[in-house]
C-alpha atoms as a PDB file:
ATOM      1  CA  UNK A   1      49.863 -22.538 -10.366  1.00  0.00           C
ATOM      2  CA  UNK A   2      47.697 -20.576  -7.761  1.00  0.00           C
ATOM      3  CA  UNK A   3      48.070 -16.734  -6.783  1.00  0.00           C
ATOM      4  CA  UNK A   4      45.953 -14.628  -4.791  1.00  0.00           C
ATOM      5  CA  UNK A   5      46.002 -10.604  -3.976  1.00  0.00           C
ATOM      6  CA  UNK A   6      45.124  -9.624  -0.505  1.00  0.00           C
ATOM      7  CA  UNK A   7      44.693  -6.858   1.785  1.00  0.00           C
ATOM      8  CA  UNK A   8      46.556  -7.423   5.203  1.00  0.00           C
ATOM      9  CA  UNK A   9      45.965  -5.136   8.580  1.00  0.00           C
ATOM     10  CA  UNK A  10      48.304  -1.985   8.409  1.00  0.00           C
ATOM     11  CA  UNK A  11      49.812  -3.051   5.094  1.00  0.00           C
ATOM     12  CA  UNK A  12      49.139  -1.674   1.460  1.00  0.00           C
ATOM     13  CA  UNK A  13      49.720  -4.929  -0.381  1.00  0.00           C
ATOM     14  CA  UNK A  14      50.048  -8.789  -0.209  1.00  0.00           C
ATOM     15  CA  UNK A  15      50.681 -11.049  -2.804  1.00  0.00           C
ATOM     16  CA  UNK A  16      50.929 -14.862  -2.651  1.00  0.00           C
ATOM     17  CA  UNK A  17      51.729 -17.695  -4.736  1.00  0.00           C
ATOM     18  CA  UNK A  18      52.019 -21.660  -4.887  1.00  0.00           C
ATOM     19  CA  UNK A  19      52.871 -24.158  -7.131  1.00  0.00           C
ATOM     20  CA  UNK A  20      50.251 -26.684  -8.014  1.00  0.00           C
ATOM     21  CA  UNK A  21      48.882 -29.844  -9.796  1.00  0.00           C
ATOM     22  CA  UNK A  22      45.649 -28.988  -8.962  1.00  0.00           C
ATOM     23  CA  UNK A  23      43.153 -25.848  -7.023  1.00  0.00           C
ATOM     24  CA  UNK A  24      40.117 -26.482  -5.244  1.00  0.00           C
ATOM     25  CA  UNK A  25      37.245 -24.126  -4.154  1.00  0.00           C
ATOM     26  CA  UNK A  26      37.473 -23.693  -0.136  1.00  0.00           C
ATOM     27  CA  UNK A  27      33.757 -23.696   0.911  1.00  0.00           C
ATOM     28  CA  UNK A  28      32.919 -20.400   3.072  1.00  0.00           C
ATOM     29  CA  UNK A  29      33.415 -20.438   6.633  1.00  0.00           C
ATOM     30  CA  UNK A  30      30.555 -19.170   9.089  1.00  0.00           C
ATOM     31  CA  UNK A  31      31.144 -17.324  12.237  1.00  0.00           C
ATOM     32  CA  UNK A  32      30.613 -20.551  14.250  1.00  0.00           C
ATOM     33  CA  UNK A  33      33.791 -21.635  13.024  1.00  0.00           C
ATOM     34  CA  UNK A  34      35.189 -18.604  15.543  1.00  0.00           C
ATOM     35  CA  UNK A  35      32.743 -19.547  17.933  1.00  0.00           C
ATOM     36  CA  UNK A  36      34.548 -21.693  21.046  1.00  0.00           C
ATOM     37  CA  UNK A  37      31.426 -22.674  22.764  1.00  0.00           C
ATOM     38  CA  UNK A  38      30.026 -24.368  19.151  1.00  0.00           C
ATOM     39  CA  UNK A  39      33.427 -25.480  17.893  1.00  0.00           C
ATOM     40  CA  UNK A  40      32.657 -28.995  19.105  1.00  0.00           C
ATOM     41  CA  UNK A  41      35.326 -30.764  17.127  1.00  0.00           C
ATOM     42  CA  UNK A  42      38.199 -28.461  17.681  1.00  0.00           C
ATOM     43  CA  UNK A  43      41.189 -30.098  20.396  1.00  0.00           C
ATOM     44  CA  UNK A  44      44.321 -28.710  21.768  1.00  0.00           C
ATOM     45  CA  UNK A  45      47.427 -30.496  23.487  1.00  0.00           C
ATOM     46  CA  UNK A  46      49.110 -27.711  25.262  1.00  0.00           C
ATOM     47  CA  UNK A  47      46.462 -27.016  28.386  1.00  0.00           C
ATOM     48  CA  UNK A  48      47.047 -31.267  29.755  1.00  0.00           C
ATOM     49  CA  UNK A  49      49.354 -32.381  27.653  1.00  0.00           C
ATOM     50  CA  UNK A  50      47.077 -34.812  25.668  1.00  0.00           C
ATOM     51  CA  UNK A  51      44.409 -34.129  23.142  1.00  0.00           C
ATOM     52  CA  UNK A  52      41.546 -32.774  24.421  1.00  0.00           C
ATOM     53  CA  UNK A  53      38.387 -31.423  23.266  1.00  0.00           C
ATOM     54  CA  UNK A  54      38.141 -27.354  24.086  1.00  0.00           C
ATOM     55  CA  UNK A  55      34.805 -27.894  26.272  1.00  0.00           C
ATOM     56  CA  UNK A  56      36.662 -30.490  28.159  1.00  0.00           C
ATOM     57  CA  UNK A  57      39.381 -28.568  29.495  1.00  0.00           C
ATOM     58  CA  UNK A  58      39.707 -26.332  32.728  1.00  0.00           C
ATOM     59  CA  UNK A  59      41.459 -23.421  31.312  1.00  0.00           C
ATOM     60  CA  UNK A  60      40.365 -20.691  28.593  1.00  0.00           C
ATOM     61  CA  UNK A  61      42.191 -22.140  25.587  1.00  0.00           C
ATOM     62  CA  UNK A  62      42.387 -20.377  22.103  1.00  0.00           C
ATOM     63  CA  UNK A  63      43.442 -22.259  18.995  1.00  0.00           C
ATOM     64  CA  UNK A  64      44.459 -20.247  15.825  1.00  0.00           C
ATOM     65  CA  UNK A  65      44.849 -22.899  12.549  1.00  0.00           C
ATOM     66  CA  UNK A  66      46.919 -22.500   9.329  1.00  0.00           C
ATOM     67  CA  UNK A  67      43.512 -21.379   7.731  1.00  0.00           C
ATOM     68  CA  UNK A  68      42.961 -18.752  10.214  1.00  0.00           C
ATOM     69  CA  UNK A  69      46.486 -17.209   9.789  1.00  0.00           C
ATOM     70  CA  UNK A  70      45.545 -17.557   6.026  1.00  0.00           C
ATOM     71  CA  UNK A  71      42.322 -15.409   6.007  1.00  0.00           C
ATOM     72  CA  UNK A  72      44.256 -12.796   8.359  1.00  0.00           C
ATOM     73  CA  UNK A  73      46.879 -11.812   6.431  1.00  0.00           C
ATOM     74  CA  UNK A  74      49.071 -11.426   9.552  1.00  0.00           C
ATOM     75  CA  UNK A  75      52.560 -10.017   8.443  1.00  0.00           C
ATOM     76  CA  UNK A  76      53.974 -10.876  11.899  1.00  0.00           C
ATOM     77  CA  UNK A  77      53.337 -13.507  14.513  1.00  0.00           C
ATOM     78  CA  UNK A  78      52.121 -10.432  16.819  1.00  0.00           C
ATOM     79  CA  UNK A  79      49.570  -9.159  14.175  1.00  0.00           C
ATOM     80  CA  UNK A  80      48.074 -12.639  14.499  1.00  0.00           C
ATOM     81  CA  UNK A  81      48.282 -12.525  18.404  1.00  0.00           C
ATOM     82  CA  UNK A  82      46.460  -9.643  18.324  1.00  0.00           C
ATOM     83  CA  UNK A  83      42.982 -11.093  17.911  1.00  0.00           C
ATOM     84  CA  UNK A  84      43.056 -13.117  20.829  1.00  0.00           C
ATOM     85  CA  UNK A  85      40.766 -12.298  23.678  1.00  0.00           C
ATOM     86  CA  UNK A  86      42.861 -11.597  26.886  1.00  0.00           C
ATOM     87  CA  UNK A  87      46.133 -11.143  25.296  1.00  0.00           C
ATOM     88  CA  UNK A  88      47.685  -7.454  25.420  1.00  0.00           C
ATOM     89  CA  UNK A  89      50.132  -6.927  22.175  1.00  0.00           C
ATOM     90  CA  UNK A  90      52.050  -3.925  22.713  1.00  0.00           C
ATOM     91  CA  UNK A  91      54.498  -2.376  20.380  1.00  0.00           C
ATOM     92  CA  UNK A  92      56.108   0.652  22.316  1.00  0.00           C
ATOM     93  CA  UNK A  93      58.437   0.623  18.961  1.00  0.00           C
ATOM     94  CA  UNK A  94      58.742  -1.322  15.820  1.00  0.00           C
ATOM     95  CA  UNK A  95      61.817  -3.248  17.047  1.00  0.00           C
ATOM     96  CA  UNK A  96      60.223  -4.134  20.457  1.00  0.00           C
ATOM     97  CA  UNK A  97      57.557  -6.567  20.988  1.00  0.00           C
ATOM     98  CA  UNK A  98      55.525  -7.828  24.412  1.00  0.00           C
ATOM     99  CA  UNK A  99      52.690 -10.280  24.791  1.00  0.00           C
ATOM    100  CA  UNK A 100      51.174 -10.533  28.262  1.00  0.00           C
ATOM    101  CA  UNK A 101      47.812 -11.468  30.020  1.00  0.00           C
ATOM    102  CA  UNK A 102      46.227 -11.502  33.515  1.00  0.00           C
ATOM    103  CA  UNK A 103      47.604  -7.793  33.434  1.00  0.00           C
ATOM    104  CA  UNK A 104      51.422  -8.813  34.098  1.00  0.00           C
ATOM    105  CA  UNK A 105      52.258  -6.120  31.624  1.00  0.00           C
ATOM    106  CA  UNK A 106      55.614  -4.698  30.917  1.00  0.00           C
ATOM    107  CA  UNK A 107      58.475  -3.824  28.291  1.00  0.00           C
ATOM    108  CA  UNK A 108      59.753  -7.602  28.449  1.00  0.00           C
ATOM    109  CA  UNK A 109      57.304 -10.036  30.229  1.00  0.00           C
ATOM    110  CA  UNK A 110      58.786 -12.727  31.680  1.00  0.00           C
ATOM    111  CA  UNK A 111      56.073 -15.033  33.050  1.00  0.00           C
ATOM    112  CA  UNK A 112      54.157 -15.928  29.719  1.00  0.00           C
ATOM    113  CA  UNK A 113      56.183 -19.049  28.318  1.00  0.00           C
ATOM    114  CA  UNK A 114      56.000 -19.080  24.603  1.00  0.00           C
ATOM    115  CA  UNK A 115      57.210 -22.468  22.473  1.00  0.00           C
ATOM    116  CA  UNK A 116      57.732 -23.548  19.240  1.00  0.00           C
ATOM    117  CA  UNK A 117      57.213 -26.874  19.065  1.00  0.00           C
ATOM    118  CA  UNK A 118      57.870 -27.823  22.372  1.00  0.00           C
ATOM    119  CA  UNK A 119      61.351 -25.091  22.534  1.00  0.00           C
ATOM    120  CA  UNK A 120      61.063 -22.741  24.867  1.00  0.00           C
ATOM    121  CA  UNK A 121      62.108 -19.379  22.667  1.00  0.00           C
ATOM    122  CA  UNK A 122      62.750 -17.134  26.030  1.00  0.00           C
ATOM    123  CA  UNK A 123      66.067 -15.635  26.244  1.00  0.00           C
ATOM    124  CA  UNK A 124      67.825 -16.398  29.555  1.00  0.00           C
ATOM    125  CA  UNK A 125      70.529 -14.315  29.157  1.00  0.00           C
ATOM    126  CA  UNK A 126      68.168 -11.366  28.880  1.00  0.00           C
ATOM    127  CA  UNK A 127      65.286 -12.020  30.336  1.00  0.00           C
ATOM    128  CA  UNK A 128      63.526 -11.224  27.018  1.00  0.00           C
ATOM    129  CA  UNK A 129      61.512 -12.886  24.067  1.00  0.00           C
ATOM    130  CA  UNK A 130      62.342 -11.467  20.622  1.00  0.00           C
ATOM    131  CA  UNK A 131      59.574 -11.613  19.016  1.00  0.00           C
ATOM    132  CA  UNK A 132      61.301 -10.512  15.365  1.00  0.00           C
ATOM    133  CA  UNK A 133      64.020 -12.357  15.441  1.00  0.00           C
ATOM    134  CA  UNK A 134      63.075 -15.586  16.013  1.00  0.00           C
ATOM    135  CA  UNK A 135      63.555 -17.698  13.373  1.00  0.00           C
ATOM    136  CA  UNK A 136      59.966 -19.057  12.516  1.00  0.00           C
ATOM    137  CA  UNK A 137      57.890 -18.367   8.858  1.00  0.00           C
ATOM    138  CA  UNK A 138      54.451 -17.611   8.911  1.00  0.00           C
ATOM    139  CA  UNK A 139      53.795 -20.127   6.645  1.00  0.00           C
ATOM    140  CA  UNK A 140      55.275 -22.879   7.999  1.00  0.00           C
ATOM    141  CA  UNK A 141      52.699 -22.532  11.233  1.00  0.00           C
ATOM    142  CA  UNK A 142      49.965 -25.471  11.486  1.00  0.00           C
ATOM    143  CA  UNK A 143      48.570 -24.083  14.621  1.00  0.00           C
ATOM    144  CA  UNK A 144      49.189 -21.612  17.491  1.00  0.00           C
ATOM    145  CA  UNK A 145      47.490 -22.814  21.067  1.00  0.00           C
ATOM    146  CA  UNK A 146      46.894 -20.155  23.796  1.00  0.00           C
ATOM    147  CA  UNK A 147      46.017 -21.265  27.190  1.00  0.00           C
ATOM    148  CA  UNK A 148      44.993 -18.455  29.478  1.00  0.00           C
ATOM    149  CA  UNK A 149      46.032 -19.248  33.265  1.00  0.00           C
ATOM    150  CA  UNK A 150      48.589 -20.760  35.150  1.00  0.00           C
ATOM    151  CA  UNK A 151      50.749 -23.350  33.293  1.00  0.00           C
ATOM    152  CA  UNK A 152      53.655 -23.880  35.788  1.00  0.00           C
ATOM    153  CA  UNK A 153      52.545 -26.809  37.243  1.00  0.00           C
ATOM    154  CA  UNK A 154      52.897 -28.707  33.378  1.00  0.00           C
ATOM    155  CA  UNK A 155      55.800 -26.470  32.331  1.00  0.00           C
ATOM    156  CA  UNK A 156      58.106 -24.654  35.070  1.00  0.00           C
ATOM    157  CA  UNK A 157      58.928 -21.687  35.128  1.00  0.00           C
ATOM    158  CA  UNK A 158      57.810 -18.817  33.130  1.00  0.00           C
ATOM    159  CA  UNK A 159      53.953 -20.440  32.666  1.00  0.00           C
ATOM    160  CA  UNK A 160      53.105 -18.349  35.688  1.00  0.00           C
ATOM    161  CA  UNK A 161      50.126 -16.493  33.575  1.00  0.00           C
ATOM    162  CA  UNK A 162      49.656 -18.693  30.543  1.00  0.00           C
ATOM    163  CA  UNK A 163      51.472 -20.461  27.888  1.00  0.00           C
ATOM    164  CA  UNK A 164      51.637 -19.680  24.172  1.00  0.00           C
ATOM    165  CA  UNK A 165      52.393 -22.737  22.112  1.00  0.00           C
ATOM    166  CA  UNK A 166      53.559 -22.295  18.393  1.00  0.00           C
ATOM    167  CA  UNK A 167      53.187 -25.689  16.023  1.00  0.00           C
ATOM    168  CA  UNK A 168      54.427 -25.954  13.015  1.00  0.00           C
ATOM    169  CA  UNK A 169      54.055 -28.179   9.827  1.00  0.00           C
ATOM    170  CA  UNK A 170      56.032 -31.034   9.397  1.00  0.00           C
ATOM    171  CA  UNK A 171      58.035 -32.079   5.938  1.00  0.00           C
ATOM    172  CA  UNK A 172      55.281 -35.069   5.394  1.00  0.00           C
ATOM    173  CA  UNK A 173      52.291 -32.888   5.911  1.00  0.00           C
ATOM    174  CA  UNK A 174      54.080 -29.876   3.363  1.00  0.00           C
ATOM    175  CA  UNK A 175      55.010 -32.578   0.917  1.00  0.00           C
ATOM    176  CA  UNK A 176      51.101 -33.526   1.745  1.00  0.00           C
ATOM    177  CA  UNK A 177      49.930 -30.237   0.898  1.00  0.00           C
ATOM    178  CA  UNK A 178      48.365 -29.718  -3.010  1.00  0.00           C
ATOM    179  CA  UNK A 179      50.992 -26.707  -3.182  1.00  0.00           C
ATOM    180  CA  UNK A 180      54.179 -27.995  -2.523  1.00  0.00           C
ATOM    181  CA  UNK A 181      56.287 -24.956  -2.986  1.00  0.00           C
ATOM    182  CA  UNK A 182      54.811 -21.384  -1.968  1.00  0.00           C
ATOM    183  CA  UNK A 183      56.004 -17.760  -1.909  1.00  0.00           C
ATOM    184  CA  UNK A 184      54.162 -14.949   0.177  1.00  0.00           C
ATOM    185  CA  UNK A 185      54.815 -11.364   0.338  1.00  0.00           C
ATOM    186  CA  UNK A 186      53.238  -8.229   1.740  1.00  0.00           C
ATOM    187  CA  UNK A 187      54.886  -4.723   1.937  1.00  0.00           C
ATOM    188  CA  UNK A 188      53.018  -1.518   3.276  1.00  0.00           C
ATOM    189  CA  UNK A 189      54.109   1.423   4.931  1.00  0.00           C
ATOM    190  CA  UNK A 190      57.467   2.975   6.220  1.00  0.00           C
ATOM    191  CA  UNK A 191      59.075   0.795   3.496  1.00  0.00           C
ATOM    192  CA  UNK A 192      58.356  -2.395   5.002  1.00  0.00           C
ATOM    193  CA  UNK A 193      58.362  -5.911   3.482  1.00  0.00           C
ATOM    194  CA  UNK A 194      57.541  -9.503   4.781  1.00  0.00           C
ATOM    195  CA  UNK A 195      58.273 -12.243   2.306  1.00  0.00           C
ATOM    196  CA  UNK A 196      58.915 -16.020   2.721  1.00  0.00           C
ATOM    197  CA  UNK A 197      59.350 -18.964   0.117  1.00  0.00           C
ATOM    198  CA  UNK A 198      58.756 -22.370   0.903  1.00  0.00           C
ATOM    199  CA  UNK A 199      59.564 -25.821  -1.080  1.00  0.00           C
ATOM    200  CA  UNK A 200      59.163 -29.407  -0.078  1.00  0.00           C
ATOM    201  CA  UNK A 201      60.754 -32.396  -1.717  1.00  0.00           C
ATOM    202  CA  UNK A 202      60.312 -36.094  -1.372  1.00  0.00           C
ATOM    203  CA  UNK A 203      57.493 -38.933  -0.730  1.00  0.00           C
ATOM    204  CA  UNK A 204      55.473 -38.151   2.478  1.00  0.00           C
ATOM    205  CA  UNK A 205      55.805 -41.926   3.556  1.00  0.00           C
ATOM    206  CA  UNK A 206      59.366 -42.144   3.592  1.00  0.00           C
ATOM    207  CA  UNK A 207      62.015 -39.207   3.429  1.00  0.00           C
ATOM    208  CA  UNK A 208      61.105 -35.809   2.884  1.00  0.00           C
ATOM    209  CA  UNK A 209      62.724 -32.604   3.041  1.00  0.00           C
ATOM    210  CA  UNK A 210      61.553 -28.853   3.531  1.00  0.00           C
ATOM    211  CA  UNK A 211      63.535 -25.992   2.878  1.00  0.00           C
ATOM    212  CA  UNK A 212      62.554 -22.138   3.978  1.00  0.00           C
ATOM    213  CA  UNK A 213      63.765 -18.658   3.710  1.00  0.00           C
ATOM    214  CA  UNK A 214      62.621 -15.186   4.851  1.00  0.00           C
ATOM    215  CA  UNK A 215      63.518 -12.063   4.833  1.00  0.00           C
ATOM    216  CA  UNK A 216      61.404  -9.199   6.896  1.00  0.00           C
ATOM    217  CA  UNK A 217      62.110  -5.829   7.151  1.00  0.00           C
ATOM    218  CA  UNK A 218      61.135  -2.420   8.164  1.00  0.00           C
ATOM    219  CA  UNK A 219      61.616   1.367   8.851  1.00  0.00           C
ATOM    220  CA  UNK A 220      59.644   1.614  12.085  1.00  0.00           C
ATOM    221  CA  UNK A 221      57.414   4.166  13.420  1.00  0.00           C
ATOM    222  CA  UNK A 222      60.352   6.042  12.850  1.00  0.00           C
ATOM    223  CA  UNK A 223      60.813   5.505   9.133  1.00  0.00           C
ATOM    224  CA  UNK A 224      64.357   6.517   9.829  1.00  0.00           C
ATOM    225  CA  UNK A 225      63.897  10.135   9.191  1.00  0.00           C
ATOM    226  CA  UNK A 226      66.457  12.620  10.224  1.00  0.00           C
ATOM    227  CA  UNK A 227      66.513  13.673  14.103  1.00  0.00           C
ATOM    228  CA  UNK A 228      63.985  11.495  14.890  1.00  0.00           C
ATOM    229  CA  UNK A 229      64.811   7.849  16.687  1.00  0.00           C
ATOM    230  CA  UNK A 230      65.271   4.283  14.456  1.00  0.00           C
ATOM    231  CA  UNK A 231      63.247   1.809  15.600  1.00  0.00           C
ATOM    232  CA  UNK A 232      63.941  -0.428  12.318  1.00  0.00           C
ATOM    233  CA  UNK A 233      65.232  -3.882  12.264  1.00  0.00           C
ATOM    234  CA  UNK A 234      65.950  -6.062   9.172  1.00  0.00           C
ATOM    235  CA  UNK A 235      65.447 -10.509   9.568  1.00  0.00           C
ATOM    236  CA  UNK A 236      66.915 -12.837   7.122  1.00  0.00           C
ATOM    237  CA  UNK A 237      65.915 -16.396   7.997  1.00  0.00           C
ATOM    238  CA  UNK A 238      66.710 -19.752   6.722  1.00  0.00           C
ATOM    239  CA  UNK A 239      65.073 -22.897   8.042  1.00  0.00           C
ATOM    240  CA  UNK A 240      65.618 -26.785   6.990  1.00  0.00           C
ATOM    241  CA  UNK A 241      64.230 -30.013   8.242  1.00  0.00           C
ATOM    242  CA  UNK A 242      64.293 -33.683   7.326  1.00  0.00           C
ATOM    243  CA  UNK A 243      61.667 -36.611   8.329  1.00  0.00           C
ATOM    244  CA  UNK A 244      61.530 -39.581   7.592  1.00  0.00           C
ATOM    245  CA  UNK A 245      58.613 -41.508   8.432  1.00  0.00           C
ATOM    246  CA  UNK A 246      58.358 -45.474   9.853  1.00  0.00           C
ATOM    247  CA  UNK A 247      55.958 -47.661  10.260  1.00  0.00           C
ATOM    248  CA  UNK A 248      55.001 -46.450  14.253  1.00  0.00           C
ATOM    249  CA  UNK A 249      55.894 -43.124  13.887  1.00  0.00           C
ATOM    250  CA  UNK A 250      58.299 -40.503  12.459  1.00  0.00           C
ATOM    251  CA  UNK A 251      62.183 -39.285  13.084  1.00  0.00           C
ATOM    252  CA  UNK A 252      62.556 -35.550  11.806  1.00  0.00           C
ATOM    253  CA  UNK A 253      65.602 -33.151  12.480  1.00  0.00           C
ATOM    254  CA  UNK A 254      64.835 -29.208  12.159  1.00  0.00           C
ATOM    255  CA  UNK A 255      67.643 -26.478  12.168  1.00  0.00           C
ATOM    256  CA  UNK A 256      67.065 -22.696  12.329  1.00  0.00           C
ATOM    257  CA  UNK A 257      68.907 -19.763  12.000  1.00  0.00           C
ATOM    258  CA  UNK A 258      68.755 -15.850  11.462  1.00  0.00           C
ATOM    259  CA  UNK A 259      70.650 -12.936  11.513  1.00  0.00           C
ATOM    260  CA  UNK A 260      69.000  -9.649  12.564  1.00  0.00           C
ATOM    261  CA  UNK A 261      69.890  -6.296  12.441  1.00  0.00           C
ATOM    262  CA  UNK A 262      67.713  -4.186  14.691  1.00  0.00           C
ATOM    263  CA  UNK A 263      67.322  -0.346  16.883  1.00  0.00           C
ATOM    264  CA  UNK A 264      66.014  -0.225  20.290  1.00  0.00           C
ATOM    265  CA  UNK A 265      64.801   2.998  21.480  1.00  0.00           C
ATOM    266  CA  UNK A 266      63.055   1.428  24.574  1.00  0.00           C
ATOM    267  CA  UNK A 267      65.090   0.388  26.952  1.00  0.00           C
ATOM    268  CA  UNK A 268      68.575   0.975  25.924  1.00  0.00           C
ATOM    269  CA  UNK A 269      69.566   2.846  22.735  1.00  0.00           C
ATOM    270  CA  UNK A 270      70.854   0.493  20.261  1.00  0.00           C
ATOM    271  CA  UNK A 271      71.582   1.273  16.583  1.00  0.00           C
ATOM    272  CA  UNK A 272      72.331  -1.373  14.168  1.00  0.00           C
ATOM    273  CA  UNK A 273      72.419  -4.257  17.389  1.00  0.00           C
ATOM    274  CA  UNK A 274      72.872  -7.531  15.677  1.00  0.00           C
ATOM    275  CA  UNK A 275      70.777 -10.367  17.247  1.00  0.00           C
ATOM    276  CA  UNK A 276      72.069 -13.967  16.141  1.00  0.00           C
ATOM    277  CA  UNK A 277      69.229 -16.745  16.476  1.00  0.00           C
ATOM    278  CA  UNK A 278      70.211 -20.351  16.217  1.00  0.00           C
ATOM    279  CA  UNK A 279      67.670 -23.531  17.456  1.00  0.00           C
ATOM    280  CA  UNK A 280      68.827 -27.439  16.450  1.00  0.00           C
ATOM    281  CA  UNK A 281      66.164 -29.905  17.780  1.00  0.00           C
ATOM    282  CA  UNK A 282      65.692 -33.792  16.854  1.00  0.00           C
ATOM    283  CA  UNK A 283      62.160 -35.125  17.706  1.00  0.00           C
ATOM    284  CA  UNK A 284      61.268 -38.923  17.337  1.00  0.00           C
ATOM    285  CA  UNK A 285      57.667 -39.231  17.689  1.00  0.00           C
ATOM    286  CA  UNK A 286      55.810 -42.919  17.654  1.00  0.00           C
ATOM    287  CA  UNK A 287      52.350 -41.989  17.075  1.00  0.00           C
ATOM    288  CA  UNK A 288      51.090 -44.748  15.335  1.00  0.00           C
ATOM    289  CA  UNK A 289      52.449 -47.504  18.320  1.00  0.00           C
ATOM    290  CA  UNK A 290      50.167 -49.166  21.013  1.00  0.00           C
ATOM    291  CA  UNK A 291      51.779 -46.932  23.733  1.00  0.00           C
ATOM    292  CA  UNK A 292      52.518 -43.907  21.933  1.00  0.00           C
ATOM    293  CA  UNK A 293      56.202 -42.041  22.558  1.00  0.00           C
ATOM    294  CA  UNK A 294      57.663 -38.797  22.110  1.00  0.00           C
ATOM    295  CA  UNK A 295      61.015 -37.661  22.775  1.00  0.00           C
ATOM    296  CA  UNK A 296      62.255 -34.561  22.071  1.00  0.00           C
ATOM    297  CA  UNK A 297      65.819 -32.555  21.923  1.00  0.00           C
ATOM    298  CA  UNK A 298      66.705 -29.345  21.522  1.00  0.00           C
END
């Protein structure tokens, strides 16, 4: 068994733990590992569609690994968003997120697409992405792709300024990992708390199964105090997916859900608003064929 105390950005503590066979020293990374021009070896999919080297491509493209997320502590997917050059993370309360770039700032931007794993996460219904009550654990990300400047051409609507896409682990690369079962917490001010488990189960070249839960909470700028506005919002999530791998490729079904409580004080009072999240998606991927295939459905 491995644990580890951190220090996270605007929180008091973090703790984190995994189950293991085995623990290995992580050699030290040097700041040409954050260095795009002399990251040489580092691709991305998102900006063409196909792998490409960063120096190779014609837009600005950021790319933010498992490890980085690791060494940042980020309670939130925003806290980790924040280090990007040219993105503006604004919080006008705790409830209420927006990403933007290219200065199309506002409370709920509307022409930065954002995925997870190819799924659009924008809400048509209200013109909004909830950034806290998506359904998506920390730890389950492999690797977040930013690609500053138009996108609409590859992706339609919404990729008028850039396009944020989210990737996460699949069951064969957990069930890969040397921890395959994991729990992370951090908790810091106005009584808030971020805490996930993870567990994998299962041979990584046949059928394997991943199971997560979260549950993220907080008080807000607010901290609830008497006569002065909520911004809190509490996030249970639960998140399951299946793979099974073949001999060209793999066949993996995900399911998501969560069932937030949250107050708005930007736009529209709400107090104790309930935000249900659900996302289904199958995704047969052949890989390892002479004319590689993905399909995808959601």
């Amino acid at each position: 068994m491995t644990s580890r105390w951190e220090r996270a950005p605007g929180m008091a503590l973090a703790f984190m733990v995994g189950w293991s066979s085995a623990a290995g020293a992580q050699p030290g990374r040097t700041s040409a590992d954050t260095e795009l021009l002399l990251a040489g070896e580092q691709t991305a999919v998102t900006a063409s569609k196909r792998v490409q080297k960063l120096s190779d491509l014609a837009s600005p493209v950021t790319v933010i690994t498992d490890k980085d997320l690791e060494e940042m502590g980020s309670p939130t997917l925003l806290d980790a968003l924040r280090s990007v050059a040219g993105l503006e993370v604004v919080e006008p309360d705790r409830a209420v997120g927006n990403v933007s770039m290219r200065g199309f700032s506002g409370p709920f931007t509307n022409k930065l697409l954002v995925m997870v794993d190819g799924r659009s996460i924008y809400k048509n219904a209200d013109s909004v992405i909830l950034w806290h009550e998506e359904p998506l654990l920390m730890s389950r990300i492999k690797r977040i792709e930013i690609v500053r400047g138009p996108g609409s051409v590859l992706y339609g609507a919404n990729a008028f300024s850039g396009v944020i896409n989210i990737i996460t682990k699949s069951p064969s690369e957990l069930a890969s990992e040397t921890a395959r079962t994991s729990f992370r917490t951090l908790n810091g001010e106005h009584k808030s708390t971020f805490s996930e488990l993870q567990t994998t189960v299962g041979d990584p070249k046949g059928w394997v199964f991943s199971l997560g839960a979260a549950y993220n909470r907080t008080d807000g700028f607010g901290a609830r105090q008497p006569g002065q506005p909520r911004d809190s919002y509490t996030n249970p999530m639960l998140t399951a997916d299946l793979e099974k791998r073949t001999r060209r490729g793999s066949l993996r079904l995900a399911v998501g859900m969560s069932e937030a409580v949250a107050d708005d004080i930007m736009s529209v009072d709400i107090r104790d608003g309930q935000f249900r999240s659900r996302y289904y998606s199958a995704t047969y991927n052949e890989d390892r064929a002479r004319n590689p295939l993905l399909v995808r459905a959601f």
